[in-house]
Structure formats: C-alpha cells, structure tokens
PDB file of N, CA and C in Angstrom:
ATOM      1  N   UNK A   1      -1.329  17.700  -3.015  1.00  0.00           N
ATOM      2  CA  UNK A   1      -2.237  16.611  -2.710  1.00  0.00           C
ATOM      3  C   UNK A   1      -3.482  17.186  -2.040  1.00  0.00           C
ATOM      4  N   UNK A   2      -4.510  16.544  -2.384  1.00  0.00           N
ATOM      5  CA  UNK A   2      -5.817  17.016  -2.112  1.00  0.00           C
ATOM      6  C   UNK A   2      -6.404  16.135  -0.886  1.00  0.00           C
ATOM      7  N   UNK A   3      -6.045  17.150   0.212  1.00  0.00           N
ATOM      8  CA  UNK A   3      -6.326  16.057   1.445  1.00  0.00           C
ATOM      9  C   UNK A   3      -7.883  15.458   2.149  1.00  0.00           C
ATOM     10  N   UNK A   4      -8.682  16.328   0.913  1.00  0.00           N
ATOM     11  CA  UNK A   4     -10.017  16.183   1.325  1.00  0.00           C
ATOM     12  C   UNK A   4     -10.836  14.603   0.553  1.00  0.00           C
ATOM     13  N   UNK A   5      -9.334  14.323  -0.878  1.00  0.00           N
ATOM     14  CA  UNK A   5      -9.600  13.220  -1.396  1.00  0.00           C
ATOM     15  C   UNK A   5     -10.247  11.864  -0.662  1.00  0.00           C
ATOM     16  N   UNK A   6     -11.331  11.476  -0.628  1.00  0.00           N
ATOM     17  CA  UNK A   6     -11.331  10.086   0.340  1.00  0.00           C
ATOM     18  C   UNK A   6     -10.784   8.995  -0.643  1.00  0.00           C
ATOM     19  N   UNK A   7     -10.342   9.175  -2.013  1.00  0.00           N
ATOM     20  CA  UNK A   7      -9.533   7.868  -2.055  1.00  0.00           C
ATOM     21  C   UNK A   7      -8.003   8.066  -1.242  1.00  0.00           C
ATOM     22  N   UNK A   8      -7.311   9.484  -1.525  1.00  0.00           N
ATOM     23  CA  UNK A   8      -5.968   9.356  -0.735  1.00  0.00           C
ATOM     24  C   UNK A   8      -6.476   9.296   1.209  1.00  0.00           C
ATOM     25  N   UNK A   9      -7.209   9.754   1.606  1.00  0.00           N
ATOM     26  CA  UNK A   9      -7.521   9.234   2.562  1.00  0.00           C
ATOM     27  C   UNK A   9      -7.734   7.781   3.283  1.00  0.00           C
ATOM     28  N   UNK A  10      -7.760   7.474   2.560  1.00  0.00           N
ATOM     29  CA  UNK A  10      -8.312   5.658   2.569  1.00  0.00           C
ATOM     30  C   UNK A  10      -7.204   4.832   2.381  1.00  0.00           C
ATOM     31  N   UNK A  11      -5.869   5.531   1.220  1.00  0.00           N
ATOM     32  CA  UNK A  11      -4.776   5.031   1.341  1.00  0.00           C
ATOM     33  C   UNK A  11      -3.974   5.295   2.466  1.00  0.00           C
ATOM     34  N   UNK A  12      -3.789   6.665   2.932  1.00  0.00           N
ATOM     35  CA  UNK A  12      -3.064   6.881   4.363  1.00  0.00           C
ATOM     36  C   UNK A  12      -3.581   5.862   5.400  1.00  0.00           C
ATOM     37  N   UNK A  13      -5.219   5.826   5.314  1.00  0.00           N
ATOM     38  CA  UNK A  13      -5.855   4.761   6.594  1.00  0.00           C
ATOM     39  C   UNK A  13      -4.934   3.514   6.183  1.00  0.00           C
ATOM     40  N   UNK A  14      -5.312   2.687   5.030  1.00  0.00           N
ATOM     41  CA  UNK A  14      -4.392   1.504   4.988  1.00  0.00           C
ATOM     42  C   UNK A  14      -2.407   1.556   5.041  1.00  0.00           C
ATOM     43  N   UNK A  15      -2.215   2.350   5.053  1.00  0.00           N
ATOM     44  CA  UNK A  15      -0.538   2.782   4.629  1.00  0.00           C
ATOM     45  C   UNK A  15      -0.436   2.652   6.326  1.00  0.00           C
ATOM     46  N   UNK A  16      -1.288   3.484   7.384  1.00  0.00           N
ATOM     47  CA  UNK A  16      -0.948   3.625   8.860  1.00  0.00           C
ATOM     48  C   UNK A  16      -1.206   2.652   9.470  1.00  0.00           C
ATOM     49  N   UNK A  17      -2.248   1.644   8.626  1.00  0.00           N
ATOM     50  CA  UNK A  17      -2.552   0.400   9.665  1.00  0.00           C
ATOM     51  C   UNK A  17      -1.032  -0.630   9.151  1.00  0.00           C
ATOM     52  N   UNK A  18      -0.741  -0.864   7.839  1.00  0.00           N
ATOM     53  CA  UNK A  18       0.834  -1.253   7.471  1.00  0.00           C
ATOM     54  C   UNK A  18       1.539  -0.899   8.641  1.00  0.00           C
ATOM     55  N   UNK A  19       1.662   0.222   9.119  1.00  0.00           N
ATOM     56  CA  UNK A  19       3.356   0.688   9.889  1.00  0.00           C
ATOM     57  C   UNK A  19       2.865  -0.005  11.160  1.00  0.00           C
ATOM     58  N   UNK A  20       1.080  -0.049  11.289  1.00  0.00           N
ATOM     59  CA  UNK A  20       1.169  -0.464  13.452  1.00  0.00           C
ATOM     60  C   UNK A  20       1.346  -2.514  13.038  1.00  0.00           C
ATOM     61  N   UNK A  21       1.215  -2.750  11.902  1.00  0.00           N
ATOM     62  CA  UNK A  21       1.427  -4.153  11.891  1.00  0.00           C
ATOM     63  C   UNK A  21       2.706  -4.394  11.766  1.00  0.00           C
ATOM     64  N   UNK A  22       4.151  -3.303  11.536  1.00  0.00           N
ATOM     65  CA  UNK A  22       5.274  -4.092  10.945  1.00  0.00           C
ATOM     66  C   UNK A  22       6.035  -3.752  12.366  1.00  0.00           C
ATOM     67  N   UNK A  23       5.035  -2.798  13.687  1.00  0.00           N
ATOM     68  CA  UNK A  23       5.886  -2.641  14.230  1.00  0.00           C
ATOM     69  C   UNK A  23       5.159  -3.650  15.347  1.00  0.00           C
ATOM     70  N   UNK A  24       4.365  -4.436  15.499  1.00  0.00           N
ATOM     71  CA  UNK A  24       3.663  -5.599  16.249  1.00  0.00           C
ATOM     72  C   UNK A  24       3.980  -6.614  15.743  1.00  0.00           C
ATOM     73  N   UNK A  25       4.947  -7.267  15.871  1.00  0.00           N
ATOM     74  CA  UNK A  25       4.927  -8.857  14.749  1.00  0.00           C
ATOM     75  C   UNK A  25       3.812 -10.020  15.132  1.00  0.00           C
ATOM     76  N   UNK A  26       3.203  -9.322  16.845  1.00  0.00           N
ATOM     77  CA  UNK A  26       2.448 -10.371  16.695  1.00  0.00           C
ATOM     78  C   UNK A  26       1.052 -10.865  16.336  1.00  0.00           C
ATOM     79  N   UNK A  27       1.234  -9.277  15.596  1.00  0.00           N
ATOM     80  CA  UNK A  27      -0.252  -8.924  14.999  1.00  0.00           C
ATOM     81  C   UNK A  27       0.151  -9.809  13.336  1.00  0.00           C
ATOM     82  N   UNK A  28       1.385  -9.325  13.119  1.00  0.00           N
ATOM     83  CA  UNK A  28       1.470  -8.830  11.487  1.00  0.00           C
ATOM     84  C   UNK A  28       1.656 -10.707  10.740  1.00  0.00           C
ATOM     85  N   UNK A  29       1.779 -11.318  11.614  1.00  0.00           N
ATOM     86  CA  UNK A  29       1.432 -12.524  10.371  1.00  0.00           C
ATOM     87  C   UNK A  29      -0.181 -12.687  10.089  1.00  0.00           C
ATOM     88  N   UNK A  30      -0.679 -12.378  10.846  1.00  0.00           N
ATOM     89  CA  UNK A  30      -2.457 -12.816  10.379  1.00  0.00           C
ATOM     90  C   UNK A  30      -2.617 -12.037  10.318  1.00  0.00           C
ATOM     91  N   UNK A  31      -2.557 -10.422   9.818  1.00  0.00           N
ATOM     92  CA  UNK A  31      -3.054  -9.664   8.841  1.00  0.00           C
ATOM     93  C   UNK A  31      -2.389  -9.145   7.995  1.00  0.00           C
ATOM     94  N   UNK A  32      -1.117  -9.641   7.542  1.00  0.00           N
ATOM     95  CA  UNK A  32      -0.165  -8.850   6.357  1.00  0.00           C
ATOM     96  C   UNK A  32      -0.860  -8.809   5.320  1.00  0.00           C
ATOM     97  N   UNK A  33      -1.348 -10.013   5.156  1.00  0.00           N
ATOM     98  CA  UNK A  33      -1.799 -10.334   3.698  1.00  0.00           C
ATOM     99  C   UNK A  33      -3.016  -9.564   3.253  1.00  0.00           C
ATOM    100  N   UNK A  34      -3.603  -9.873   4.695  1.00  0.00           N
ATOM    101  CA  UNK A  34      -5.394  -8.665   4.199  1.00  0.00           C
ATOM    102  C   UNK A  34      -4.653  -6.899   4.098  1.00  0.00           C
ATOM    103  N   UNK A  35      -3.967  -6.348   4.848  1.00  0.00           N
ATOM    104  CA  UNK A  35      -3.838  -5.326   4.602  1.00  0.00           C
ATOM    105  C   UNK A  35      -2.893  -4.824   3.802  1.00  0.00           C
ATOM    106  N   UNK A  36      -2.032  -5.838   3.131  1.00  0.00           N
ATOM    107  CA  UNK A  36      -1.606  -5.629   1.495  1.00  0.00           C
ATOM    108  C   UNK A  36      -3.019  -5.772   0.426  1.00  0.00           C
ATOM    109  N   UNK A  37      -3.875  -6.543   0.924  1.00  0.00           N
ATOM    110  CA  UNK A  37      -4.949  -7.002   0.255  1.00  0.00           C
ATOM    111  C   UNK A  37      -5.558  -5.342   0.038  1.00  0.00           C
ATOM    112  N   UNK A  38      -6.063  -4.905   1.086  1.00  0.00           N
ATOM    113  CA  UNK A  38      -6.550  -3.550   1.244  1.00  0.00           C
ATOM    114  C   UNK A  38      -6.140  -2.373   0.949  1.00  0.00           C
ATOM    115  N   UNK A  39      -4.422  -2.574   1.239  1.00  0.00           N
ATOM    116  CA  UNK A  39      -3.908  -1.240   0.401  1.00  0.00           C
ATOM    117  C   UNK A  39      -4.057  -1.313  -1.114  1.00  0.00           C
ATOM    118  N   UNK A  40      -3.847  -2.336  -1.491  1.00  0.00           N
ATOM    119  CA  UNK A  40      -4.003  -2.829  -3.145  1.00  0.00           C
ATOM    120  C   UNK A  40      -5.398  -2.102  -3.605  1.00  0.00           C
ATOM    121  N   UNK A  41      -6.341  -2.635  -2.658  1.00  0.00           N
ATOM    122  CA  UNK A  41      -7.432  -1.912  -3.335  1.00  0.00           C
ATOM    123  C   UNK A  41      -7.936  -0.788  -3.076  1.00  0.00           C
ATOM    124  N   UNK A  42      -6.981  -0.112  -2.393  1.00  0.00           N
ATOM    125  CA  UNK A  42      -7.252   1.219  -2.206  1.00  0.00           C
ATOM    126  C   UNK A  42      -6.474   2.308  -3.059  1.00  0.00           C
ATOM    127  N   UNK A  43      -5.224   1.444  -2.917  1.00  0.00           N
ATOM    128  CA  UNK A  43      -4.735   1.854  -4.382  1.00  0.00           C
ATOM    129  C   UNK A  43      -5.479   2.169  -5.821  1.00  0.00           C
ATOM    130  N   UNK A  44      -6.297   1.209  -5.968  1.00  0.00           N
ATOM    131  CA  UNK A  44      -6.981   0.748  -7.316  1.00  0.00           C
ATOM    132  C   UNK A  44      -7.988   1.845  -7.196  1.00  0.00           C
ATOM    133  N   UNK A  45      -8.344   2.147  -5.659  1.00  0.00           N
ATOM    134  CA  UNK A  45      -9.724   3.448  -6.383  1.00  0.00           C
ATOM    135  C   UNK A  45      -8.408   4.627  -6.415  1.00  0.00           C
ATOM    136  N   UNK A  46      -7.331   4.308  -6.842  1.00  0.00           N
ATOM    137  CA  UNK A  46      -6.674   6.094  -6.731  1.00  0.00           C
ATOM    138  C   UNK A  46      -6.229   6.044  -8.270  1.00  0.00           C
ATOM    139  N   UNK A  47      -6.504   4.701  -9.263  1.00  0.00           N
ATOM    140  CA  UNK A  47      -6.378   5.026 -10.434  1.00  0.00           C
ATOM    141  C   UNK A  47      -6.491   6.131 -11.251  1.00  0.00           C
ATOM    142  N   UNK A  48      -8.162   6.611 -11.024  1.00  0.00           N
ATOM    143  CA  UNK A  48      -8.311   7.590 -11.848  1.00  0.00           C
ATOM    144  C   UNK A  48      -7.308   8.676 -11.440  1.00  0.00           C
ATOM    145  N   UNK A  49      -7.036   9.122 -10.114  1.00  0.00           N
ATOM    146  CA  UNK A  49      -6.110  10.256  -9.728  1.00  0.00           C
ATOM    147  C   UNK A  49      -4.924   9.679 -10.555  1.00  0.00           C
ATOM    148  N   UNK A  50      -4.246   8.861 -10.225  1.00  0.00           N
ATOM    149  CA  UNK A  50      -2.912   8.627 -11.282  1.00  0.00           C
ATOM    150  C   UNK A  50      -3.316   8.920 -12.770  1.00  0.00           C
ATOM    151  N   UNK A  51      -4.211   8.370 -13.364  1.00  0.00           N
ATOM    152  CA  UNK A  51      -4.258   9.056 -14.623  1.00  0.00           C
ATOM    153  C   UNK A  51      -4.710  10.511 -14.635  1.00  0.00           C
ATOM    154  N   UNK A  52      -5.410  11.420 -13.756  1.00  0.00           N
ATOM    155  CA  UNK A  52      -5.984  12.944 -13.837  1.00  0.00           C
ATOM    156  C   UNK A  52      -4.284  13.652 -13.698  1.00  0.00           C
ATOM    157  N   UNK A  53      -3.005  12.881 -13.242  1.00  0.00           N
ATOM    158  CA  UNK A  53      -2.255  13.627 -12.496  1.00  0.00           C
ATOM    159  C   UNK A  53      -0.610  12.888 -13.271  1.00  0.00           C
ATOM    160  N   UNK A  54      -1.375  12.378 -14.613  1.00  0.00           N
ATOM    161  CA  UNK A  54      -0.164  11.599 -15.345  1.00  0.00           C
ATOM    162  C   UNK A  54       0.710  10.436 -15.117  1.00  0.00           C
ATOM    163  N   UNK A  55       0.545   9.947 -13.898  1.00  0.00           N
ATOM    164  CA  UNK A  55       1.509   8.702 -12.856  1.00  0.00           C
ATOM    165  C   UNK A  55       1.143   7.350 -13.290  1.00  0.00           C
ATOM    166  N   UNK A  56       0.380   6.977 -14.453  1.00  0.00           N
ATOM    167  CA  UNK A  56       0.381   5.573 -14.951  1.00  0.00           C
ATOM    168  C   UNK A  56       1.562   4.825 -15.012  1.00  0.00           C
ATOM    169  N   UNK A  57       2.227   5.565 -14.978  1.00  0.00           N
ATOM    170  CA  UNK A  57       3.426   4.045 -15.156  1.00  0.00           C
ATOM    171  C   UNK A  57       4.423   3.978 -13.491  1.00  0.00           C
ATOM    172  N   UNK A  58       3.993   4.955 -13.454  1.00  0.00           N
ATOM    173  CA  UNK A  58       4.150   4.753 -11.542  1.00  0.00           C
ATOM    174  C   UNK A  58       3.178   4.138 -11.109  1.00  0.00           C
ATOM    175  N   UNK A  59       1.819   4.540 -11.240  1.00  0.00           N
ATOM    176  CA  UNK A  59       0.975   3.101 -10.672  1.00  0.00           C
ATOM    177  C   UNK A  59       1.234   2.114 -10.786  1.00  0.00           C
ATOM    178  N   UNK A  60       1.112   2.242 -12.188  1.00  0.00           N
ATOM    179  CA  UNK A  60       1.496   0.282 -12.477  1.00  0.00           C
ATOM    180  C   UNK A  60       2.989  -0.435 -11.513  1.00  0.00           C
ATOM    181  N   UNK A  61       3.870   0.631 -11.323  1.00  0.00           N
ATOM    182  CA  UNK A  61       4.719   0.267 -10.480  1.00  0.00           C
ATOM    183  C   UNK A  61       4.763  -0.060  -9.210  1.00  0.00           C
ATOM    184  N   UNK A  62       3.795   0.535  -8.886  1.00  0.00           N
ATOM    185  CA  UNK A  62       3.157   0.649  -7.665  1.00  0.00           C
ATOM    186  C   UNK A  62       2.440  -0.625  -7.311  1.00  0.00           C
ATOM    187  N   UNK A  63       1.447  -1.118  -8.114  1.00  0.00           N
ATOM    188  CA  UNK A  63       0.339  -2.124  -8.348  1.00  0.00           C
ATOM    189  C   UNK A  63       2.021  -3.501  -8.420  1.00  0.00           C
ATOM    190  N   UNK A  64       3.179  -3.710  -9.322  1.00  0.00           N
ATOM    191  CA  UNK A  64       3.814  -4.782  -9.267  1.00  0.00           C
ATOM    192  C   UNK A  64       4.538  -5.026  -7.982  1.00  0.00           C
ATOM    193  N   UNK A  65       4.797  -3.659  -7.571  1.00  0.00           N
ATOM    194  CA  UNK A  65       5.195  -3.959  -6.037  1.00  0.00           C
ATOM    195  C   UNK A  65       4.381  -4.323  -5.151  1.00  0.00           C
ATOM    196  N   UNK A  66       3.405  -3.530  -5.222  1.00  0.00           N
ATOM    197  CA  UNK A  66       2.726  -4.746  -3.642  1.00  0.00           C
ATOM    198  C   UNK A  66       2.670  -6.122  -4.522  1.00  0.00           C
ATOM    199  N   UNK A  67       2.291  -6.791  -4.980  1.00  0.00           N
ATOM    200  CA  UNK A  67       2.572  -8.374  -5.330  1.00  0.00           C
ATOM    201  C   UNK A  67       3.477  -8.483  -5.073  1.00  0.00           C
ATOM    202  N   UNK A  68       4.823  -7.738  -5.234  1.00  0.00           N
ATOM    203  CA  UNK A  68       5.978  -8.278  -4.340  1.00  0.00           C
ATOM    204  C   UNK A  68       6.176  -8.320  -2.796  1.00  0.00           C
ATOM    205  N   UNK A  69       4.921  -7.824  -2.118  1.00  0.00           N
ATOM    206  CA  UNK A  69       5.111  -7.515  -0.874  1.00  0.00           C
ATOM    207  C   UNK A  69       4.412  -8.663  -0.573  1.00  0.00           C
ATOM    208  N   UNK A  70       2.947  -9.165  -1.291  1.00  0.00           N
ATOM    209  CA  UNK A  70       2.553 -10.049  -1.430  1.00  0.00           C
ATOM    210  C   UNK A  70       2.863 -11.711  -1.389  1.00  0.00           C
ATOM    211  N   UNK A  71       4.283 -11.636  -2.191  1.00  0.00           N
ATOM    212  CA  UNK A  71       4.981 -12.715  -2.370  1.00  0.00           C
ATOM    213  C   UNK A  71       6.010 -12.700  -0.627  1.00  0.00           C
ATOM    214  N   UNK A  72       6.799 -11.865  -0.820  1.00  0.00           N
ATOM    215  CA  UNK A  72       6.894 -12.214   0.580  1.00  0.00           C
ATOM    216  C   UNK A  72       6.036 -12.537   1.921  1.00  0.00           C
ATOM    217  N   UNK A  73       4.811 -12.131   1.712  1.00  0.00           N
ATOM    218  CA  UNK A  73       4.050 -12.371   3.217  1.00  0.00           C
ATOM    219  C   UNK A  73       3.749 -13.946   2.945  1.00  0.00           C
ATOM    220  N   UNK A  74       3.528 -14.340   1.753  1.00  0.00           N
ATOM    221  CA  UNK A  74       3.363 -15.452   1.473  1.00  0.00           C
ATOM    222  C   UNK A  74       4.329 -16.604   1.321  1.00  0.00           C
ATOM    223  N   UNK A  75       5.533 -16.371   1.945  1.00  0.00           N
ATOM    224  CA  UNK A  75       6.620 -16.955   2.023  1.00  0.00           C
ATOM    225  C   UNK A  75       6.907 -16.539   3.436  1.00  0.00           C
ATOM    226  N   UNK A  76       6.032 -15.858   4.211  1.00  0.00           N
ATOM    227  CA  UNK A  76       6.642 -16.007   6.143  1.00  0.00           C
ATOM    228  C   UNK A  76       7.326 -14.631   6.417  1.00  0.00           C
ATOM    229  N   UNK A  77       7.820 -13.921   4.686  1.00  0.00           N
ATOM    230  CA  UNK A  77       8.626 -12.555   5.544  1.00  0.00           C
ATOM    231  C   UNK A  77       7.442 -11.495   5.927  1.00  0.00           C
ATOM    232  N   UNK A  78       6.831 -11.457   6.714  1.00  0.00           N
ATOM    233  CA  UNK A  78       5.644 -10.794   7.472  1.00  0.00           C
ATOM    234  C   UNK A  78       5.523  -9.858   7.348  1.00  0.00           C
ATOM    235  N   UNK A  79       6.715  -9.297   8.246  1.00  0.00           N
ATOM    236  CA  UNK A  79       7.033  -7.863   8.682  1.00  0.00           C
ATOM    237  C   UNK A  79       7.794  -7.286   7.484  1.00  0.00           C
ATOM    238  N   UNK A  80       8.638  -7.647   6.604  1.00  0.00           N
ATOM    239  CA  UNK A  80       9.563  -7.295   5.762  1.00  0.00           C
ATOM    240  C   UNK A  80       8.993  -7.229   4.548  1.00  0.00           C
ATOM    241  N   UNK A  81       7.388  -7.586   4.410  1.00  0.00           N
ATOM    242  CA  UNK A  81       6.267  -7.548   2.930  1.00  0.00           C
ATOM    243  C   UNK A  81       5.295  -6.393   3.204  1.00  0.00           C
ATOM    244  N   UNK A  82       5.086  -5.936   4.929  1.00  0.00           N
ATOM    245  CA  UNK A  82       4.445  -5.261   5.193  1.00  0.00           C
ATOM    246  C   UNK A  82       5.213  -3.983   5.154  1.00  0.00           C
ATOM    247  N   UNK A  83       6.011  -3.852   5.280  1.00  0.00           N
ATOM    248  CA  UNK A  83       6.816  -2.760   5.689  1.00  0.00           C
ATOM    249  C   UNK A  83       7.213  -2.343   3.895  1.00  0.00           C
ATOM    250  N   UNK A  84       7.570  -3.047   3.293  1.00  0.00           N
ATOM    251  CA  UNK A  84       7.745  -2.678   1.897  1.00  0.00           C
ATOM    252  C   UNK A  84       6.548  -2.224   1.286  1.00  0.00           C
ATOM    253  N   UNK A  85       5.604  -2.766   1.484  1.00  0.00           N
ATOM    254  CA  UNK A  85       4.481  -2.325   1.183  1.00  0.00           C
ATOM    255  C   UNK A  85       3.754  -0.915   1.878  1.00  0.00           C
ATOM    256  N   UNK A  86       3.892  -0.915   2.954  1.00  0.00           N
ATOM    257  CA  UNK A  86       3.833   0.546   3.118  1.00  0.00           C
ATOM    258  C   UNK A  86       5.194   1.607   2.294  1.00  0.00           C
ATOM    259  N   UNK A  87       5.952   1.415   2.265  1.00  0.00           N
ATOM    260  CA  UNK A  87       7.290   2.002   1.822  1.00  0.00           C
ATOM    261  C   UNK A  87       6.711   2.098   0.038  1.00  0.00           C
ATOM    262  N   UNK A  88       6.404   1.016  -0.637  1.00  0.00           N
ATOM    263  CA  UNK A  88       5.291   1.415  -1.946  1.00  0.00           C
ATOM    264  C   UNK A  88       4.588   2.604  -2.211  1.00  0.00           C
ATOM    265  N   UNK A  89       3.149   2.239  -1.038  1.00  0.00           N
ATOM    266  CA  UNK A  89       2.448   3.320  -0.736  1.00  0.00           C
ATOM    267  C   UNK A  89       2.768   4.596  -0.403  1.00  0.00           C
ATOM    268  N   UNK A  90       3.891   4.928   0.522  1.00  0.00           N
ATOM    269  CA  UNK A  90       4.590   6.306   1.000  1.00  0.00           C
ATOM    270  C   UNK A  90       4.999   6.702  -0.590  1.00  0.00           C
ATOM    271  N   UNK A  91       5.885   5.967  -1.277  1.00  0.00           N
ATOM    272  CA  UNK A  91       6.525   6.572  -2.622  1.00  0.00           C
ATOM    273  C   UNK A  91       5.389   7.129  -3.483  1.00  0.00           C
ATOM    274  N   UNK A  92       4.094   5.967  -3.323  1.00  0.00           N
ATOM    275  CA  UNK A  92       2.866   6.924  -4.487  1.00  0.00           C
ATOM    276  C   UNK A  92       2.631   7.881  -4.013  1.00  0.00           C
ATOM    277  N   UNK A  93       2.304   8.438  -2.756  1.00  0.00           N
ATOM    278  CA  UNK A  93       1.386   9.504  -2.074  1.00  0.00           C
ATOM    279  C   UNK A  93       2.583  10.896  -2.261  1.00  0.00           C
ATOM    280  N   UNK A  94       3.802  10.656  -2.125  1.00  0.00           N
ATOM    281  CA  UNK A  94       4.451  11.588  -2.737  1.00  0.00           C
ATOM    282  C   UNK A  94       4.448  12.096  -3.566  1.00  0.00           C
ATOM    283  N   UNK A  95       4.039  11.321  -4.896  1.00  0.00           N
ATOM    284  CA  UNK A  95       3.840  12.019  -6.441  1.00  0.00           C
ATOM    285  C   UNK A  95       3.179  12.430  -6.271  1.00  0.00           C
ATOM    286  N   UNK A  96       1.833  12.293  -5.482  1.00  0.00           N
ATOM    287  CA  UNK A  96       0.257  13.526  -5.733  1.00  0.00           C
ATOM    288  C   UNK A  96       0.371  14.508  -5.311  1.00  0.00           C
TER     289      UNK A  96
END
C-alpha cells in the first residue's frame, strides 16, 4: 500500500473517525450516517486504485456493504452500522 496515496489516506481519516464514533455512543447517532456518508465517498475516489490493483468485485463488495451499514444506522443500530462499516473499510485497505 502506497501510504503517500491521499485517496487511501482520506480513507484511514474516515475509517479512524468510524472507530472514535462507535466508541462514543453519544456522539455516534448524529453522525453515523454522515460518516458512512463520507467513508462511501472516499471509498469512491479509491475506485480507480481498485481497478489499477484488480479488486472490482471487492469494491463493489465493499460499496454493498456500507449500504448495509447504512441500513442499520437508519434503523437506530448506531454503533453496530458504524462499527461494521469501519470493519468494511479495514477489509478493503488490506487488499492494497
């Protein structure tokens, strides 16, 4: 992994702000959703790296899971959409 990348940079920033919200609950209902919102799209600028590095169908796996993390924050499980959702993000940053 190319740590000088600022898209994987930008994902660690959103992946570390995930772990200080799942371990604050009383942060993590009013911002689960933006910072699934944010990892999502930080994800999305690491496309091209998933395709330079072959992982398209891990992205895309990647991309259906946070909507599932999504769906839970949006049903009240807060901490348990945030925390999966970082747990997403940790699994992509491994393949690079």
């Amino acid at each position: 992994m190319d740590s000088n990348d600022k898209r994987i940079v930008r994902l660690i920033r959103v992946s570390d702000e995930l772990g200080v919200l799942a371990q604050n609950p009383e942060f993590v209902s009013e911002y689960a959703g933006l910072s699934i919102g944010n990892t999502k799209r930080a994800l999305l600028q690491c496309k091209e790296l998933a395709e330079e590095r072959n992982l398209t169908k891990e992205f895309k796996f990647c991309l259906d899971e946070l909507d599932h993390s999504s769906y839970k924050v949006g049903n009240g499980h807060f901490v348990e959409g945030a925390v999966y959702a970082k747990t997403v993000i940790f699994y992509f940053m491994t393949l690079l």
